[in-house]
PDB file of N, CA and C in Angstrom:
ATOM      1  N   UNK A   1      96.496  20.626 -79.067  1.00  0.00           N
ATOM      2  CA  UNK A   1      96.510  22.005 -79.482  1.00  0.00           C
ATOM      3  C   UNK A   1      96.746  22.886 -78.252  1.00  0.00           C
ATOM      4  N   UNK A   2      97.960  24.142 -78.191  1.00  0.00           N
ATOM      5  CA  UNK A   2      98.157  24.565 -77.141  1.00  0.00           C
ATOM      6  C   UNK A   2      97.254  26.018 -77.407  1.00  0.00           C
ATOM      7  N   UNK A   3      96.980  26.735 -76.157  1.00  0.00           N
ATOM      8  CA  UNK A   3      96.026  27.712 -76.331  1.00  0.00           C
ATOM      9  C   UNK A   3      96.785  28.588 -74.982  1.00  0.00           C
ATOM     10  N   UNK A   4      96.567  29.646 -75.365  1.00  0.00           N
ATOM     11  CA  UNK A   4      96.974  31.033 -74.218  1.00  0.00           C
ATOM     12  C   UNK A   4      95.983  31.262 -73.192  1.00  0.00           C
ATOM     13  N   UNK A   5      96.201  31.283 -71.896  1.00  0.00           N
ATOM     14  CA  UNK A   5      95.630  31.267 -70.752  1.00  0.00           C
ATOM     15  C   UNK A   5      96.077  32.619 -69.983  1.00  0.00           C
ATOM     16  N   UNK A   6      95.292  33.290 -69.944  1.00  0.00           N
ATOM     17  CA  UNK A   6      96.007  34.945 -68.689  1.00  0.00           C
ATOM     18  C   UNK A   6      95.674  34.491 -67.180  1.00  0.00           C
ATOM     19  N   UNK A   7      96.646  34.290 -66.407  1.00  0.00           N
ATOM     20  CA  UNK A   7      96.002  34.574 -64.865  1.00  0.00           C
ATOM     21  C   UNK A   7      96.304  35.881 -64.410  1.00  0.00           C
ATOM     22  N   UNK A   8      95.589  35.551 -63.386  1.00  0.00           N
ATOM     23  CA  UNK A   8      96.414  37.135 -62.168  1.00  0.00           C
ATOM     24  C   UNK A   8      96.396  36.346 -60.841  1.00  0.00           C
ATOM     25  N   UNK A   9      97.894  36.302 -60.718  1.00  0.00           N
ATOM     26  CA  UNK A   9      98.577  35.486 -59.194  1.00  0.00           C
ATOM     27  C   UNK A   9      99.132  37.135 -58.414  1.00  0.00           C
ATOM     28  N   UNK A  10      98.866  36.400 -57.348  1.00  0.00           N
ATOM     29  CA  UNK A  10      99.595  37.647 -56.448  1.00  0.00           C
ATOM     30  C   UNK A  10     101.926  37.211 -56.697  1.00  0.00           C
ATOM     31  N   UNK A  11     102.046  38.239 -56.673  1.00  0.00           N
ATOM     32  CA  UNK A  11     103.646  38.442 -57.478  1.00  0.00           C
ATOM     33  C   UNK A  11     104.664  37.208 -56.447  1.00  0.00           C
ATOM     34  N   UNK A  12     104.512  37.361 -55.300  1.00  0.00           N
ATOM     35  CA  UNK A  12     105.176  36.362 -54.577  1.00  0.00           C
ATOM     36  C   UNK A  12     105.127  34.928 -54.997  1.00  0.00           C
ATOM     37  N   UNK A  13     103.660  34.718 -55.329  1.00  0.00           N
ATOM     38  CA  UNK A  13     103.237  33.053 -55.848  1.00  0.00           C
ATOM     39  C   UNK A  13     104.067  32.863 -56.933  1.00  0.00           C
ATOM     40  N   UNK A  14     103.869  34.165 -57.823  1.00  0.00           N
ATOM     41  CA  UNK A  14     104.499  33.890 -58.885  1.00  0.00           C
ATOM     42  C   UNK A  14     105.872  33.372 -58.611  1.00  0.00           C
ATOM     43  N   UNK A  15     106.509  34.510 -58.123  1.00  0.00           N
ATOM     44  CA  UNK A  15     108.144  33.928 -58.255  1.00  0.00           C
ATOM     45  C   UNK A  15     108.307  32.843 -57.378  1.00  0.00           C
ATOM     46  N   UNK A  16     107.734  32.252 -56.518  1.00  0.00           N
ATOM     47  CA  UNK A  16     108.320  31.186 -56.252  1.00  0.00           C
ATOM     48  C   UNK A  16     107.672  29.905 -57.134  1.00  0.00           C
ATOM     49  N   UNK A  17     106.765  29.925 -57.433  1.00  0.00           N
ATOM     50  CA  UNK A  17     106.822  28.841 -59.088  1.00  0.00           C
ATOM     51  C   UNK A  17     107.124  29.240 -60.192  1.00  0.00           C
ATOM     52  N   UNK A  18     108.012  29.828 -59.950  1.00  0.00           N
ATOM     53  CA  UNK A  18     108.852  30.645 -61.271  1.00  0.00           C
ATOM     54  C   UNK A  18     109.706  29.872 -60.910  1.00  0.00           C
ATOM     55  N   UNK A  19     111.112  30.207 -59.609  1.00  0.00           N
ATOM     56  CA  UNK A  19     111.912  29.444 -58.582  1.00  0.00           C
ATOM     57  C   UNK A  19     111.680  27.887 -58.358  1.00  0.00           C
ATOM     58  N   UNK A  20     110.341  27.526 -58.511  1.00  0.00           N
ATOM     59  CA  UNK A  20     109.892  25.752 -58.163  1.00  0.00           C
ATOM     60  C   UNK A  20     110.194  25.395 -59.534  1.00  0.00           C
ATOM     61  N   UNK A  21     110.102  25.557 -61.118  1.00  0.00           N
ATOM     62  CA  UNK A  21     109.733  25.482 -61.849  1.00  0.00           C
ATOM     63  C   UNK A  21     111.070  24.741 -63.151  1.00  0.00           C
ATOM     64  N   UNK A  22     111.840  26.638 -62.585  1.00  0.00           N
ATOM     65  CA  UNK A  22     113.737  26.560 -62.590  1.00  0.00           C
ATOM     66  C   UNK A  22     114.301  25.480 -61.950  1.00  0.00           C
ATOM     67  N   UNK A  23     114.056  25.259 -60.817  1.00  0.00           N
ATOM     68  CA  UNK A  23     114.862  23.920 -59.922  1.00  0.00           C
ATOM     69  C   UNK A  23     114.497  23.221 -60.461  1.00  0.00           C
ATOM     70  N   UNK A  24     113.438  22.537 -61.288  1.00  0.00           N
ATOM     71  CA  UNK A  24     112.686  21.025 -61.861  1.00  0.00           C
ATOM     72  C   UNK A  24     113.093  21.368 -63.304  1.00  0.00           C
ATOM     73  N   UNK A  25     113.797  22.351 -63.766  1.00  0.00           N
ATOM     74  CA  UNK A  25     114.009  22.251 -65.328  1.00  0.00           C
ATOM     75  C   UNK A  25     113.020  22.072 -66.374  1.00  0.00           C
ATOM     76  N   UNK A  26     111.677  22.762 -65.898  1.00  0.00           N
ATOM     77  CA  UNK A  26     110.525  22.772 -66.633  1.00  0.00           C
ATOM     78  C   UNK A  26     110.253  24.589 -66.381  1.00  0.00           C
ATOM     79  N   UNK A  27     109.506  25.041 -67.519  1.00  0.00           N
ATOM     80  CA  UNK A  27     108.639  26.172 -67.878  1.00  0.00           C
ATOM     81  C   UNK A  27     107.486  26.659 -66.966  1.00  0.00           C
ATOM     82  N   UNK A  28     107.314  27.270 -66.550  1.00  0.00           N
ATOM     83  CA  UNK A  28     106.137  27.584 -65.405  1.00  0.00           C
ATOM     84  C   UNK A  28     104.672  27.433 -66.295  1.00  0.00           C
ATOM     85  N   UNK A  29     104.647  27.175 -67.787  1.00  0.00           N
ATOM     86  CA  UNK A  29     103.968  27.043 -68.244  1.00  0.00           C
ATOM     87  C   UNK A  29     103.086  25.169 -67.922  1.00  0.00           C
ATOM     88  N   UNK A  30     104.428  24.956 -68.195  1.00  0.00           N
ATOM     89  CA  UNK A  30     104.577  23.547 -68.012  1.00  0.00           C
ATOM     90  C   UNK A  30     103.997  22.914 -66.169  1.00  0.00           C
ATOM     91  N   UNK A  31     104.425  23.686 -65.661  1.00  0.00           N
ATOM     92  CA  UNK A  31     104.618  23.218 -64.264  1.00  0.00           C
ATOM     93  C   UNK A  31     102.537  23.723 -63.999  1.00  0.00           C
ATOM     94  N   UNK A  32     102.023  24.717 -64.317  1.00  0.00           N
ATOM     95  CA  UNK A  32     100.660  24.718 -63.982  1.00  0.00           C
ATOM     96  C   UNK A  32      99.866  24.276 -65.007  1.00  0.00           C
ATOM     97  N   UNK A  33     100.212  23.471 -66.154  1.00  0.00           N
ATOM     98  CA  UNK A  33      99.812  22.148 -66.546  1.00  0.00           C
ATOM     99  C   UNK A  33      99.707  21.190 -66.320  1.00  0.00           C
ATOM    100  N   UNK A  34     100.525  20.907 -66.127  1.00  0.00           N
ATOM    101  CA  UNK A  34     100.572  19.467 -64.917  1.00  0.00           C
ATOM    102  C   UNK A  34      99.678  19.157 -63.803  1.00  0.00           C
ATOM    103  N   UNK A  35      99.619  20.392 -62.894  1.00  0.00           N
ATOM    104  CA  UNK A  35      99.498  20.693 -61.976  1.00  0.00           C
ATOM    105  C   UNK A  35      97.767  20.421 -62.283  1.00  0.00           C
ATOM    106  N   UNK A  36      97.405  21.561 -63.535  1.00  0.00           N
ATOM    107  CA  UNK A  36      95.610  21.428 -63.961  1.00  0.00           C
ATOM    108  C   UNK A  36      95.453  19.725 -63.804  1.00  0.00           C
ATOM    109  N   UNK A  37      96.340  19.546 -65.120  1.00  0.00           N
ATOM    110  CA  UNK A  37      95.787  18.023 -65.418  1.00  0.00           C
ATOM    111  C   UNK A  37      96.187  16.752 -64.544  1.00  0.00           C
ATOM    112  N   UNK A  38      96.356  17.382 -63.533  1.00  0.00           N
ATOM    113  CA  UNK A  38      96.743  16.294 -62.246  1.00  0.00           C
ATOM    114  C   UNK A  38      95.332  16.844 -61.148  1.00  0.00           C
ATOM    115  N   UNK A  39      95.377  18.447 -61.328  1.00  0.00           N
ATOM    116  CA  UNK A  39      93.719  18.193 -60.323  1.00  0.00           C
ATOM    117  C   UNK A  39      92.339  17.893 -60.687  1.00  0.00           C
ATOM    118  N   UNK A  40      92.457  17.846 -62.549  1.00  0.00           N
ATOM    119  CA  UNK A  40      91.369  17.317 -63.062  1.00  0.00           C
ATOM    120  C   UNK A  40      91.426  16.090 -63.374  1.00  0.00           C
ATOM    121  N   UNK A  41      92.223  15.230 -62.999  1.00  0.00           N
ATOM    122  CA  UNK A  41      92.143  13.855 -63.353  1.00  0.00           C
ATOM    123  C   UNK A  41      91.450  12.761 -62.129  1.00  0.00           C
ATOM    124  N   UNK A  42      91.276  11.984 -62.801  1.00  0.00           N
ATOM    125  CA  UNK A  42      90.756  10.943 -61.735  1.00  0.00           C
ATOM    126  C   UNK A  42      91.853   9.716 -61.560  1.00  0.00           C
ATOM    127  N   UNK A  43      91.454   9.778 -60.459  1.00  0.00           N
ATOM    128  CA  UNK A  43      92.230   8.109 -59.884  1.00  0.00           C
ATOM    129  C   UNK A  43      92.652   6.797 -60.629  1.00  0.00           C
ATOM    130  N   UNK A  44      93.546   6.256 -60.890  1.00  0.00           N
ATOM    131  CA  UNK A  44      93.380   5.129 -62.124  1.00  0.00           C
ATOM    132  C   UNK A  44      92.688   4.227 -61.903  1.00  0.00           C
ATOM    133  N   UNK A  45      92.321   3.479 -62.670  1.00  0.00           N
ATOM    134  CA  UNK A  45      90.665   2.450 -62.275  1.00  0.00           C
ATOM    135  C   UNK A  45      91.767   1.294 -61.509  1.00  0.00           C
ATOM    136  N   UNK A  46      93.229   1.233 -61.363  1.00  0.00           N
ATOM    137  CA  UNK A  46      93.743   0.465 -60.939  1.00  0.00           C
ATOM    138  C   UNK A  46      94.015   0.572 -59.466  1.00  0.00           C
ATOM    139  N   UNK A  47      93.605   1.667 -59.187  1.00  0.00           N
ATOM    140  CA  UNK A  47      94.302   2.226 -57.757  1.00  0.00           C
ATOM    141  C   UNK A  47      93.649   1.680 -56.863  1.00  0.00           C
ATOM    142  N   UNK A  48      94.830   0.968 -55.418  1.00  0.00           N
ATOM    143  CA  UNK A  48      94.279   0.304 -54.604  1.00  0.00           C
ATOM    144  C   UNK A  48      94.996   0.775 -53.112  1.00  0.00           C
ATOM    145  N   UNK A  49      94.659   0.918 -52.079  1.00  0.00           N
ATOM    146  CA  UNK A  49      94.507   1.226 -50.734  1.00  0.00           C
ATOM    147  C   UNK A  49      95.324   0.224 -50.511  1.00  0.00           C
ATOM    148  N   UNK A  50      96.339   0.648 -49.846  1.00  0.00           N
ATOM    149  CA  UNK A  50      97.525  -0.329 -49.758  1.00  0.00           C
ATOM    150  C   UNK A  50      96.977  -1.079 -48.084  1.00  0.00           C
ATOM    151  N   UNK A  51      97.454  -2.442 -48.310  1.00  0.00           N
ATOM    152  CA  UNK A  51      97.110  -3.232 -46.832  1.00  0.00           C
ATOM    153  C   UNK A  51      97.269  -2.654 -45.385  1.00  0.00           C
ATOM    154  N   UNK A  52      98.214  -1.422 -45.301  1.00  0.00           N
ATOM    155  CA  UNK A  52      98.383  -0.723 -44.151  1.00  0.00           C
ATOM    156  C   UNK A  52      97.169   0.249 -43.830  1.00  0.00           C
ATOM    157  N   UNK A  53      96.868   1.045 -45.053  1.00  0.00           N
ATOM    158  CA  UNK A  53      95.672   1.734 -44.609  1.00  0.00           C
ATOM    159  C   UNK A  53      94.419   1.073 -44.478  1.00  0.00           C
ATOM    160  N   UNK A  54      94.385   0.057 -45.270  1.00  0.00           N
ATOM    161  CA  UNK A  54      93.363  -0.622 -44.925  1.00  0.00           C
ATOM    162  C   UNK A  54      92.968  -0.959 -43.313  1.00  0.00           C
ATOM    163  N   UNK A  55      94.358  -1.130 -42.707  1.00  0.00           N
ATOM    164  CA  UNK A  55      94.204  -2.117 -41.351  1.00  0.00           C
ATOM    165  C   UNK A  55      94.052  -0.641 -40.096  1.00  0.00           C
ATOM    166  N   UNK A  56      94.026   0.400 -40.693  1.00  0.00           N
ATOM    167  CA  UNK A  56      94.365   1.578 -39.737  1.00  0.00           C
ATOM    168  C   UNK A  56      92.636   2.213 -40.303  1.00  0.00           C
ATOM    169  N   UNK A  57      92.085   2.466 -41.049  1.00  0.00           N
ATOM    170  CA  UNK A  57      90.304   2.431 -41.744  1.00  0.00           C
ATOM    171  C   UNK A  57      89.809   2.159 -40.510  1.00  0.00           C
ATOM    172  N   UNK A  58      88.736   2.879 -39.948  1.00  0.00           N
ATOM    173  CA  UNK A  58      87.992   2.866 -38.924  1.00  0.00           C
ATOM    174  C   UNK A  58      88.704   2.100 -37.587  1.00  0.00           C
ATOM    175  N   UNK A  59      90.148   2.569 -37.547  1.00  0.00           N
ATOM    176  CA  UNK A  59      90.328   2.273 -36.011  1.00  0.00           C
ATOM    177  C   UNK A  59      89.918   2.753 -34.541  1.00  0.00           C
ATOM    178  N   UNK A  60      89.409   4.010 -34.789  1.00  0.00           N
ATOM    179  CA  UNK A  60      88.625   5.170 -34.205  1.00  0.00           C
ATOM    180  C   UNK A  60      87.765   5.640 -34.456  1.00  0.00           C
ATOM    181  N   UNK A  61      86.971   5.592 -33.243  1.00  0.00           N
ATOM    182  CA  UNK A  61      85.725   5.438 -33.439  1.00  0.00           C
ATOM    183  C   UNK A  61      85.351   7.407 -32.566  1.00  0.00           C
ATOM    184  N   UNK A  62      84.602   7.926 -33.475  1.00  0.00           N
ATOM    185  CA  UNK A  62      84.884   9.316 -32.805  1.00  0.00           C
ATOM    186  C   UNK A  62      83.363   9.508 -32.602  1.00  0.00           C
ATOM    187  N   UNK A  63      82.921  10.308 -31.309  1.00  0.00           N
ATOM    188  CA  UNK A  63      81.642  10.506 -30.978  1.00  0.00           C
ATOM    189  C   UNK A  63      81.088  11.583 -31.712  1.00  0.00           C
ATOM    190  N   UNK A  64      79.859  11.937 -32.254  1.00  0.00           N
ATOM    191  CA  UNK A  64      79.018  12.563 -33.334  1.00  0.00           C
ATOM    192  C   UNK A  64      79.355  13.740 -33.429  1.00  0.00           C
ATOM    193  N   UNK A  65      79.651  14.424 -31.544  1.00  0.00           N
ATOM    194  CA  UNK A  65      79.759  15.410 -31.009  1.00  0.00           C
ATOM    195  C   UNK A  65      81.350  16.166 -31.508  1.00  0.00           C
ATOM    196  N   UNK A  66      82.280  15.332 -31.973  1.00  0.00           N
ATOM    197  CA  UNK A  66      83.224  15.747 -31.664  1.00  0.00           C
ATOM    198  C   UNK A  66      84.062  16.592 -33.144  1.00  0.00           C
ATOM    199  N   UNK A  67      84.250  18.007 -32.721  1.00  0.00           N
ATOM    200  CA  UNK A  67      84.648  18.840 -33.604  1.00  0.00           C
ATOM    201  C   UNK A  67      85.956  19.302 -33.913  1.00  0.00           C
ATOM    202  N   UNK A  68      86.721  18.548 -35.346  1.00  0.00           N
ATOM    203  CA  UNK A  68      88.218  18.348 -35.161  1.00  0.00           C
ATOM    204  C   UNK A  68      88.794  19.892 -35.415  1.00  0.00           C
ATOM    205  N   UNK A  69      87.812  21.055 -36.125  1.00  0.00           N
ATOM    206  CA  UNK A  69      88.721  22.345 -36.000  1.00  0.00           C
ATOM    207  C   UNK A  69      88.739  22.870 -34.311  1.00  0.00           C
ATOM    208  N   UNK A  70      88.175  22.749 -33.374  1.00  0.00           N
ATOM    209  CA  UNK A  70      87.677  23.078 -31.830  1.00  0.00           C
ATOM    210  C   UNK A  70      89.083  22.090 -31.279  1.00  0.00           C
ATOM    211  N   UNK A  71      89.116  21.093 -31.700  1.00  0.00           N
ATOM    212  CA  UNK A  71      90.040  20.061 -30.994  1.00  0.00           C
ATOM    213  C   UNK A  71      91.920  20.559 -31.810  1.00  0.00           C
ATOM    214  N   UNK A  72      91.675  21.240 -32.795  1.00  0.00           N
ATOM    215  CA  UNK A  72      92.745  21.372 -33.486  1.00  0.00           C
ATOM    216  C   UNK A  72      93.019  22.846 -32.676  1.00  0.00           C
ATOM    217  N   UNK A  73      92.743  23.443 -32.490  1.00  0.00           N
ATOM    218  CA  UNK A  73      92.673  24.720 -31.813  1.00  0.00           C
ATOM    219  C   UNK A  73      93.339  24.437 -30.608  1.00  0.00           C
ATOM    220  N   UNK A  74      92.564  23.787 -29.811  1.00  0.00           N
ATOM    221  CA  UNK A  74      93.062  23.261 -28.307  1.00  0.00           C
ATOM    222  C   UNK A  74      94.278  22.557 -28.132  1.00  0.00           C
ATOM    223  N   UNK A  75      95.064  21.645 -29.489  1.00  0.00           N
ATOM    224  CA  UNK A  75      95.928  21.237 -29.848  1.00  0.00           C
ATOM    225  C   UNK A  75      97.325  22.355 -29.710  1.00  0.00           C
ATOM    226  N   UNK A  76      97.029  23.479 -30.711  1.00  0.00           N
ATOM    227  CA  UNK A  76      97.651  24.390 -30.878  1.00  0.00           C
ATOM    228  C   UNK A  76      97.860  24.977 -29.715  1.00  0.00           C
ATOM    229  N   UNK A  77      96.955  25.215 -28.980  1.00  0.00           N
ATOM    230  CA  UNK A  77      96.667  26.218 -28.121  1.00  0.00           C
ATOM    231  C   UNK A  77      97.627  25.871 -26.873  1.00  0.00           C
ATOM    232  N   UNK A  78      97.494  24.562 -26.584  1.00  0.00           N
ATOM    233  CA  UNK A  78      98.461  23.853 -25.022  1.00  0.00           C
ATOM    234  C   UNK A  78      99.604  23.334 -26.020  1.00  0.00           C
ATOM    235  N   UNK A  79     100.321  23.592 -27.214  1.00  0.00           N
ATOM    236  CA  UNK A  79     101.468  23.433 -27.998  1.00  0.00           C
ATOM    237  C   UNK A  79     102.267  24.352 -27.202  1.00  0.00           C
ATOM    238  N   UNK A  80     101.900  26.043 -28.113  1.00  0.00           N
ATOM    239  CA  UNK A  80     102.453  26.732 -28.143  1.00  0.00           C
ATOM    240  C   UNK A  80     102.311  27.820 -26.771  1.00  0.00           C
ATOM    241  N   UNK A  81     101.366  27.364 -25.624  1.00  0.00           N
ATOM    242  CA  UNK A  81     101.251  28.210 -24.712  1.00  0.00           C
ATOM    243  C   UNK A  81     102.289  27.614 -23.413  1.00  0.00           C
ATOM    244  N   UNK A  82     103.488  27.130 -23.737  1.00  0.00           N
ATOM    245  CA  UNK A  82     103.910  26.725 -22.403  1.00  0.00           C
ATOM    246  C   UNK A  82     104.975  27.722 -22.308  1.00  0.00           C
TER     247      UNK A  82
END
C-alpha cells in the first residue's frame, strides 16, 4: 500500500536527486524509497566478510590514546599547507 510522505529538503538537495534520479530512469519518489528501505534493512543472514578483509581485521594495533579526528586534522593540515 503506497502512502504520501511531505519532506522539507533544502532546494539544491532537491534538484540534484531530482538530476540523480532522471539519469537512473527512476522517479525521485522511487529513488528515496529505496534509499529508506536500504537504510532500514539489515544485512542478509548470508553476508560474509570476504577473505581479504578478514586478513587486513586487526592489523593495527592503535594506542588507547590515539585520536583519529586530531590525527585527521594534522593529515589535512601538512596536505594542504605546502
Amino acid at each position: 500500500m503506497d502512502s504520501k510522505l511531505t519532506l522539507k529538503l533544502d532546494s539544491e538537495v532537491i534538484e540534484k536527486a531530482k538530476s540523480y534520479a532522471r539519469s537512473k530512469n527512476i522517479s525521485l519518489s522511487e529513488l528515496v524509497e529505496r534509499y529508506l528501505d536500504f537504510a532500514t534493512s539489515s544485512p542478509p543472514d548470508d553476508f560474509q566478510v570476504t577473505p581479504l578483509v578478514k586478513s587486513l581485521s586487526g592489523i593495527i594495533n592503535l594506542p588507547d590514546s590515539y585520536d583519529e579526528k586530531t590525527a585527521y586534522k594534522k593529515h589535512i593540515s601538512a596536505k594542504y599547507s605546502r
